[in-house]
Protein backbone atom coordinates (compact mmCIF):
# COMPACT_ATOMS: atom_id res chain seq x y z
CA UNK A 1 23.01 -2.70 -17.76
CA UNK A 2 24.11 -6.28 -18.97
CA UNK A 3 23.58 -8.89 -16.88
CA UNK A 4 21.56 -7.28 -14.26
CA UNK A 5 20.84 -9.18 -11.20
CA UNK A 6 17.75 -8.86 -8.85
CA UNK A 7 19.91 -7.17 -6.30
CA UNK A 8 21.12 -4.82 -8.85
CA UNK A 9 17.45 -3.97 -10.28
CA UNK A 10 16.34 -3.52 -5.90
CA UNK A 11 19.18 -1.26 -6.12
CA UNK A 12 18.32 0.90 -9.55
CA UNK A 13 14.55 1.23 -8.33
CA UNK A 14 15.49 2.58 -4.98
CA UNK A 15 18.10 4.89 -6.80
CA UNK A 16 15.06 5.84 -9.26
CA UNK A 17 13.36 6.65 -6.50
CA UNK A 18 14.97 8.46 -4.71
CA UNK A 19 16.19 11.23 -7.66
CA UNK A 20 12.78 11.16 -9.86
CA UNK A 21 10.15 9.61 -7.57
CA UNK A 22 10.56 12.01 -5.10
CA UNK A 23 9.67 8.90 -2.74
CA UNK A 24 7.97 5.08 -2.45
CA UNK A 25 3.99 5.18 -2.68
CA UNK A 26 2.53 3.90 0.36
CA UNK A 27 2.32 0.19 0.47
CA UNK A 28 -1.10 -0.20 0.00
CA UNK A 29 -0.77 2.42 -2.89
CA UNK A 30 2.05 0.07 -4.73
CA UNK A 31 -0.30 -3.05 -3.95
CA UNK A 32 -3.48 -1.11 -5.86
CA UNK A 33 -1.02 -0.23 -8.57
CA UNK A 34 0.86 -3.66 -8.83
CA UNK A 35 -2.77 -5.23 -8.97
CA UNK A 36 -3.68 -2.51 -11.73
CA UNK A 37 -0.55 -3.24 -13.69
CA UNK A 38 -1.11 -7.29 -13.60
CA UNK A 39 -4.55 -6.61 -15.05
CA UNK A 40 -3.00 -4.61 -17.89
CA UNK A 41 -0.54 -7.43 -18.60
CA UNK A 42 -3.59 -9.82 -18.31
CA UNK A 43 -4.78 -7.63 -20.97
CA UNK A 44 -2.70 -7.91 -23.30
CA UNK A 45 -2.12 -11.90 -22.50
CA UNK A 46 -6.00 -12.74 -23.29
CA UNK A 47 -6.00 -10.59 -26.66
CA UNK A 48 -3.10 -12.11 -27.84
CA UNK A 49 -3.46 -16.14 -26.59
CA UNK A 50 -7.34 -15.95 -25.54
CA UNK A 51 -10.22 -15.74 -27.39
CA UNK A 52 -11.00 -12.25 -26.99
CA UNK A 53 -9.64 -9.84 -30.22
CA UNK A 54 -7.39 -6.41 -30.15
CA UNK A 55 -9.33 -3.22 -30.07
CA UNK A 56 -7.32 -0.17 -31.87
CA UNK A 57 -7.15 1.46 -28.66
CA UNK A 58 -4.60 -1.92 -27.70
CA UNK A 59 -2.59 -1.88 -30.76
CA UNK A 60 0.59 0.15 -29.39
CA UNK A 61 0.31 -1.83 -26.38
CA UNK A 62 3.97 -3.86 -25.87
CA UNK A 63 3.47 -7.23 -23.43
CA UNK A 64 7.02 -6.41 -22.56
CA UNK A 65 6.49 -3.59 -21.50
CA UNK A 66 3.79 -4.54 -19.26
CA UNK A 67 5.85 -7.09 -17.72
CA UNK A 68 8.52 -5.21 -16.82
CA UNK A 69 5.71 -2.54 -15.24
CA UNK A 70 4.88 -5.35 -12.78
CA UNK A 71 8.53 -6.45 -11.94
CA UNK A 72 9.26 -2.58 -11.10
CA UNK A 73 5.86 -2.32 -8.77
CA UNK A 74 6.85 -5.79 -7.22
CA UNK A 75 10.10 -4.53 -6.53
CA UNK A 76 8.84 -1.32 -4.82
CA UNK A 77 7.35 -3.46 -2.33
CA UNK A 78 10.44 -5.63 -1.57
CA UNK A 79 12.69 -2.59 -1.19
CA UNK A 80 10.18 -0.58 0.93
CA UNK A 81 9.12 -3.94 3.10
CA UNK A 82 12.85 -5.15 3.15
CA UNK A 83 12.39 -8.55 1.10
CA UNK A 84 15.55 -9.44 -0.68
CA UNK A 85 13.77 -10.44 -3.83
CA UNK A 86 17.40 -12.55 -4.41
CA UNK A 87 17.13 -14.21 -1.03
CA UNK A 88 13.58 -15.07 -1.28
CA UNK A 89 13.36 -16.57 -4.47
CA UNK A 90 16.50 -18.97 -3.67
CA UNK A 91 14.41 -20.34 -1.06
CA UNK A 92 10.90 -20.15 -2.59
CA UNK A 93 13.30 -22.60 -5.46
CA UNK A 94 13.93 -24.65 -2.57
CA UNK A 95 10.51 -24.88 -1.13
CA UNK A 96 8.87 -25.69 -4.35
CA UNK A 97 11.59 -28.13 -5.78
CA UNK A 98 11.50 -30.17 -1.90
CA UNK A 99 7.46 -29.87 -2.33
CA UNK A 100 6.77 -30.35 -5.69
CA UNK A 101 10.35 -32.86 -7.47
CA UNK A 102 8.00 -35.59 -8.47
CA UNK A 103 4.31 -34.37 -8.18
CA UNK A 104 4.32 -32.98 -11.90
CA UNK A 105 5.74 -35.52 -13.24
CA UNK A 106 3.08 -38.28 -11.78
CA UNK A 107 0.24 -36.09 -13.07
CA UNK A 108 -1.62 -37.49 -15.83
CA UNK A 109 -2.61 -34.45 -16.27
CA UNK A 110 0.22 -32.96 -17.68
């Protein structure tokens, strides 16, 4: 699987699916789960960079892992919705780069 594109991970999910998953969770099922699985990444994310410390129980845990939980959940809902994940992040680029090409870089802020 080198070099896999979003289009190509849509496709492997739907083909997952559809030989071990028997079929897609409702929606609203994949949206509880996808909210579930960005709280275990969030997790992981505070232990690690936040102030809060590792209890044994979160050892084993793999931030990798937990990412790549989320990208499979969020691609559930594109495939069973019909979002081209490829397609819509070419023009949420476009959106944010028209919207947003100089506002960072006046923020004092930053």
């Amino acid at each position: 699987m080198d070099n896999l594109t979003v289009k190509d991970a849509q496709k492997a999910v739907d083909e997952w699916i559809k030989t071990y998953g028997v079929r897609y969770f409702n929606e609203l099922t994949n949206m509880a789960i996808l909210t579930e699985e960005v709280g275990e990444l969030a997790h992981i994310i505070v232990r690690t960079y936040g102030e809060q410390s590792f209890k044994e129980s979160d050892k084993n845990r793999d931030i990798s892992d937990e990412m790549a939980d989320v990208l499979w959940v969020l691609i559930c809902l594109a495939n069973q919705t019909g979002v081209d994940l490829t397609d819509a992040f070419e023009r949420n680029l476009r959106k944010k780069t028209a919207r947003d090409s100089e506002r960072h870089k006046n923020n004092s802020k930053l």
